[in-house]
Every structure is written in structure tokens, then in C-alpha cells.
C-alpha atoms as a PDB file:
ATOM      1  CA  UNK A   1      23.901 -84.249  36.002  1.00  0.00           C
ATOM      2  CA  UNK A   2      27.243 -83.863  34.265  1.00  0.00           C
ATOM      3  CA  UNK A   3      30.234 -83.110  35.977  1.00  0.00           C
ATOM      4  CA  UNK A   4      30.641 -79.793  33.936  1.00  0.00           C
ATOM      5  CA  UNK A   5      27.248 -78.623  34.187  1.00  0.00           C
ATOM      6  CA  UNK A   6      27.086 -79.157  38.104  1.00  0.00           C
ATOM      7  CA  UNK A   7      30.803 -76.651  37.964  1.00  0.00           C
ATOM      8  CA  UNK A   8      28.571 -74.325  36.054  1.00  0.00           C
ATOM      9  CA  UNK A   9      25.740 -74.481  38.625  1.00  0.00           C
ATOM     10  CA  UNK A  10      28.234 -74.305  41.690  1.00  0.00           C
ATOM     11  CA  UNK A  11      29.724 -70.817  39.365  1.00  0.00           C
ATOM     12  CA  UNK A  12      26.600 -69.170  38.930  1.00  0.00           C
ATOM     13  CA  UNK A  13      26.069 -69.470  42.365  1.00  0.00           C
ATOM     14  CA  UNK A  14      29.327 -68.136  43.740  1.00  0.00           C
ATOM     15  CA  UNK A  15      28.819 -65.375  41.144  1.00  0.00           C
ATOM     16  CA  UNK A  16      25.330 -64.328  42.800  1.00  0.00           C
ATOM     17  CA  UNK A  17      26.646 -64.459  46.002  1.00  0.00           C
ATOM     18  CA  UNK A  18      29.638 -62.176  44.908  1.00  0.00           C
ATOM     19  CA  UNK A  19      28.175 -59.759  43.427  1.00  0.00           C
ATOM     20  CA  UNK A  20      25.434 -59.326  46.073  1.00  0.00           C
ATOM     21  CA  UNK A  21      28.045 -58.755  48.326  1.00  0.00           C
ATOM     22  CA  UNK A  22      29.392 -56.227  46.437  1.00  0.00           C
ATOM     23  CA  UNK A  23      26.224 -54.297  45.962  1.00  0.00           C
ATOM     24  CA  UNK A  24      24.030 -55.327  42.961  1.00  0.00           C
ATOM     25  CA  UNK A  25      20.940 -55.999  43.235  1.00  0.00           C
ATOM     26  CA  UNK A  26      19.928 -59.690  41.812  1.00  0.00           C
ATOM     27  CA  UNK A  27      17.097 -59.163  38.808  1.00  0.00           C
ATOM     28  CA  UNK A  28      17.159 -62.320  37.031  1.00  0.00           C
ATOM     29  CA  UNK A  29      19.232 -65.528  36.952  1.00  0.00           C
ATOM     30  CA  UNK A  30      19.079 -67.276  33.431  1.00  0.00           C
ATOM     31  CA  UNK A  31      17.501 -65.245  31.693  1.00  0.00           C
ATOM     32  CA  UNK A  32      16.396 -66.796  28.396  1.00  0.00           C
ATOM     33  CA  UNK A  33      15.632 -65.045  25.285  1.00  0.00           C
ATOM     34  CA  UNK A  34      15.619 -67.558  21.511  1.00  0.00           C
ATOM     35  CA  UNK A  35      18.882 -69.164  21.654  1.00  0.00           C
ATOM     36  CA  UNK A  36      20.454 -67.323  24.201  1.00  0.00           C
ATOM     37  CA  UNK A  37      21.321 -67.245  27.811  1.00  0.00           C
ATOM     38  CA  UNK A  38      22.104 -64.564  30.148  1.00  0.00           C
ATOM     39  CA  UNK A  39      23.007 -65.696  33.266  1.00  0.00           C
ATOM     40  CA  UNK A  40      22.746 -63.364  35.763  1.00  0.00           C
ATOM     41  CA  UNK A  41      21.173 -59.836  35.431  1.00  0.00           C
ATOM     42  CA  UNK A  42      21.699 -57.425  38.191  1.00  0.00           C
ATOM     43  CA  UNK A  43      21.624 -53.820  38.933  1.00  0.00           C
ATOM     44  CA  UNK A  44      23.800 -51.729  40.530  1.00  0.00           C
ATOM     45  CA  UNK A  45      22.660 -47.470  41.072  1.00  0.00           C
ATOM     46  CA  UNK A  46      22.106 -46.342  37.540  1.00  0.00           C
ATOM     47  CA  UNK A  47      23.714 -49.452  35.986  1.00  0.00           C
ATOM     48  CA  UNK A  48      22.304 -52.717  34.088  1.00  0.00           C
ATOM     49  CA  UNK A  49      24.896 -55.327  34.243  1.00  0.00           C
ATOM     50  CA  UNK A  50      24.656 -58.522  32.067  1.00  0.00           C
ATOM     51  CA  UNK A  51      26.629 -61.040  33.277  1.00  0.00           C
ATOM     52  CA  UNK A  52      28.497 -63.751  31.672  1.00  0.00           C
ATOM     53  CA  UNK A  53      29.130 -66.835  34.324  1.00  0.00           C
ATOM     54  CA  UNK A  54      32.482 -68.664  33.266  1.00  0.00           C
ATOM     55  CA  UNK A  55      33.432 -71.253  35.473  1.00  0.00           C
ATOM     56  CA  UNK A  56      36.595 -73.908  35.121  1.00  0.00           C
ATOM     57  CA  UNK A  57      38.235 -76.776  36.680  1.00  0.00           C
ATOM     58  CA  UNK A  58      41.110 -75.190  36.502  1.00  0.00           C
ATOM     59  CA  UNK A  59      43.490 -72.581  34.195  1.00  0.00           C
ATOM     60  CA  UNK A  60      45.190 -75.357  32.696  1.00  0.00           C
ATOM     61  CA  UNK A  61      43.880 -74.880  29.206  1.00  0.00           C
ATOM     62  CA  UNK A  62      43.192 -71.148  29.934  1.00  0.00           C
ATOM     63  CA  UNK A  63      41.440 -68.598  31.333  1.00  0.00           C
ATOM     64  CA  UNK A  64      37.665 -69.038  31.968  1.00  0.00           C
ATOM     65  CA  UNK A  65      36.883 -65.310  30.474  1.00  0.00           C
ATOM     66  CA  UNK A  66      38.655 -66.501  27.319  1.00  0.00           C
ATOM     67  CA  UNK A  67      36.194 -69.318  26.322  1.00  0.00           C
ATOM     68  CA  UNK A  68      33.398 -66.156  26.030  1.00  0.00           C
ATOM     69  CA  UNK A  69      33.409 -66.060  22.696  1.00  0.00           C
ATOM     70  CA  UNK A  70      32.465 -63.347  19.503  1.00  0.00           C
ATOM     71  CA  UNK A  71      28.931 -65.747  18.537  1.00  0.00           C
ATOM     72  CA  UNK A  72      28.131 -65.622  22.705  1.00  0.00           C
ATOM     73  CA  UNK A  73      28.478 -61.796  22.337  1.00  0.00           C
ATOM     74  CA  UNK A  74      26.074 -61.630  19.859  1.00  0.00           C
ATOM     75  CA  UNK A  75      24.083 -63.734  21.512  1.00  0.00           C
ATOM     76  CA  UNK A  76      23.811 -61.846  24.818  1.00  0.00           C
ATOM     77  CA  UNK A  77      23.850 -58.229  23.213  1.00  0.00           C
ATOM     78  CA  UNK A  78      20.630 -59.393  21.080  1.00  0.00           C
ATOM     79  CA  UNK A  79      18.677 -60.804  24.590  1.00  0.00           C
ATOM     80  CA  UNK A  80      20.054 -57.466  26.843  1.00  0.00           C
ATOM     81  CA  UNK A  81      17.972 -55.233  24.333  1.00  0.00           C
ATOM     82  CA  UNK A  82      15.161 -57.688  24.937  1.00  0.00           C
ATOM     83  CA  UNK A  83      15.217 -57.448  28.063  1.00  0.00           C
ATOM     84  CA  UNK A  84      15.188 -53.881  27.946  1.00  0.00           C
ATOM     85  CA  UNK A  85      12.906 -53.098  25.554  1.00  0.00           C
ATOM     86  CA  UNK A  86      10.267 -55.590  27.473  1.00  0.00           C
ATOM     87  CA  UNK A  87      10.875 -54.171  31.068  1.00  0.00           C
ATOM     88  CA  UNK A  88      11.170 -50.710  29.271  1.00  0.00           C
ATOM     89  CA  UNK A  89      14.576 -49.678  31.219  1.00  0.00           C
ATOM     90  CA  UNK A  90      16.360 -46.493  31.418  1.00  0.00           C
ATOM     91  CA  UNK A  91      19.738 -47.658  32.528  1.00  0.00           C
ATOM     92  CA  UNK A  92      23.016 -47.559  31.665  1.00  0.00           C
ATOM     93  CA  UNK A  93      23.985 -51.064  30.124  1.00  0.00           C
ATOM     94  CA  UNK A  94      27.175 -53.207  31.251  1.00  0.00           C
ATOM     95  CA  UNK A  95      28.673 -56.605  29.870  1.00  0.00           C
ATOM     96  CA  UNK A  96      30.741 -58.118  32.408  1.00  0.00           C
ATOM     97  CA  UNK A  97      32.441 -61.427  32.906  1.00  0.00           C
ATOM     98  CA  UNK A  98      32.661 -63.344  36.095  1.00  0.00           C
ATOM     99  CA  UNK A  99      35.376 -65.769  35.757  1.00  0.00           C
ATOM    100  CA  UNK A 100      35.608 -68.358  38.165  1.00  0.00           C
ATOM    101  CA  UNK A 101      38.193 -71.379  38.828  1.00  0.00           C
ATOM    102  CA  UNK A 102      38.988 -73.573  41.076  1.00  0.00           C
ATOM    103  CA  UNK A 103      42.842 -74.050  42.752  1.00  0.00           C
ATOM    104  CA  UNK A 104      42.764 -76.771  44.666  1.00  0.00           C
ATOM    105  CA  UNK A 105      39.398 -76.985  46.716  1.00  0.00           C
ATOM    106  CA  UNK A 106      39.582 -73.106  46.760  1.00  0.00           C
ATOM    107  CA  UNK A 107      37.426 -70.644  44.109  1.00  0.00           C
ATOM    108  CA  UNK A 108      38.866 -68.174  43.079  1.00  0.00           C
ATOM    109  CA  UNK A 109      36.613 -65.264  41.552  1.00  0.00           C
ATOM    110  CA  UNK A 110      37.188 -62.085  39.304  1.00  0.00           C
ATOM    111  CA  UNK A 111      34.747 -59.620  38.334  1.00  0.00           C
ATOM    112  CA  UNK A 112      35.538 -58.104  35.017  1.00  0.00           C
ATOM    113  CA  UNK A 113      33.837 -54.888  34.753  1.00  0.00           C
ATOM    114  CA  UNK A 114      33.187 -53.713  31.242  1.00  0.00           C
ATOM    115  CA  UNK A 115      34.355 -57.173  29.676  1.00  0.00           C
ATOM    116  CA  UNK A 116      33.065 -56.469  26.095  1.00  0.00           C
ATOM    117  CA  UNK A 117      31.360 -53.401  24.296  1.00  0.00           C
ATOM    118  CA  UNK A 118      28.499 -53.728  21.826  1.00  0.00           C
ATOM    119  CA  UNK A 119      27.660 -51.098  19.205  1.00  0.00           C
END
């Protein structure tokens, strides 16, 4: 496996485990739909958060959140209402962003709540 795609594997993880920590409740983990990808569903009370993974080597070319980009956003907003319309949920919907890079041999991990709006 690729270098980058085991960092993305070794992300998604450290996201799961982070948010479970923090309350949510793990639904699905990449969660296809067409073309896209959501990569970690979970629920939280009332809310439905889809969750971007972003994971980097490090921050030297920027921040992970900002390689999340407008044809992504389309991407996930279009499999979210799949999702659901098919599991016929009555949530409140969230798009959030875990960004994740690594500082030596240390992670370091932010949750961005409400990282993108859809209308």
C-alpha cells in the first residue's frame, strides 16, 4: 500500500477513536455512494455528523482542512442526502472536518465542528 494511503488509514482511525471518545456514536466508516466517499458517519443526540478525514505528513504545504475542497463538498452533500433519504433519518445534519497531522511522531487532531454549510 502507498505511503499516503496507509497516513489516510492510520487518520481515519485516530478520527474514530476521537470522536468516540468524545461521544458520537460510530454509524458507518466509508460510506460509499457513486463517486463519493464519506468517511466516517456518526451520531451524536439529535445530530448527524458527516465527517471529512484529512490527514497530513505534516503542515508544511498547509493545513490538512484546506485540501477539502468545493467539488468534495458537492460530493459529500449529494451522498449525506442519500444516506438519509435511504435510512429515512430525522436528524439534524453536520459537515465537519477532522484534520489530522503529524509533528514529529506525535498526531495532532482537531475537530472542526460545522466545517462547511450546504444549501
Amino acid at each position: 500500500m502507498a505511503e499516503h494511503n496507509e497516513l489516510g488509514k492510520i487518520g481515519e482511525k485516530l478520527a474514530v477513536e476521537y470522536l468516540q471518545k468524545n461521544g458520537y456514536e460510530i454509524l458507518e466508516t466509508n460510506w460509499v455512494f457513486q463517486k463519493a466517499e464519506i468517511d466516517i458517519i456518526a451520531q451524536k443526540e439529535n445530530i448527524l455528523a458527516i465527517v471529512e478525514v484529512k490527514t497530513r505528513s505534516s503542515i508544511d504545504f498547509g493545513l490538512p482542512q484546506d485540501f477539502v475542497k468545493p467539488n468534495k463538498i458537492q460530493f459529500l452533500v449529494k451522498a449525506a442526502n442519500e444516506y438519509i433519504i435511504s435510512n429515512d433519518l430525522d436528524l439534524e445534519i453536520r459537515f465537519d472536518i477532522v484534520a489530522i497531522y503529524k509533528e514529529k511522531e506525535v498526531y495532532n487532531i482537531e475537530h472542526i465542528e460545522e466545517a462547511f454549510y450546504y444549501f
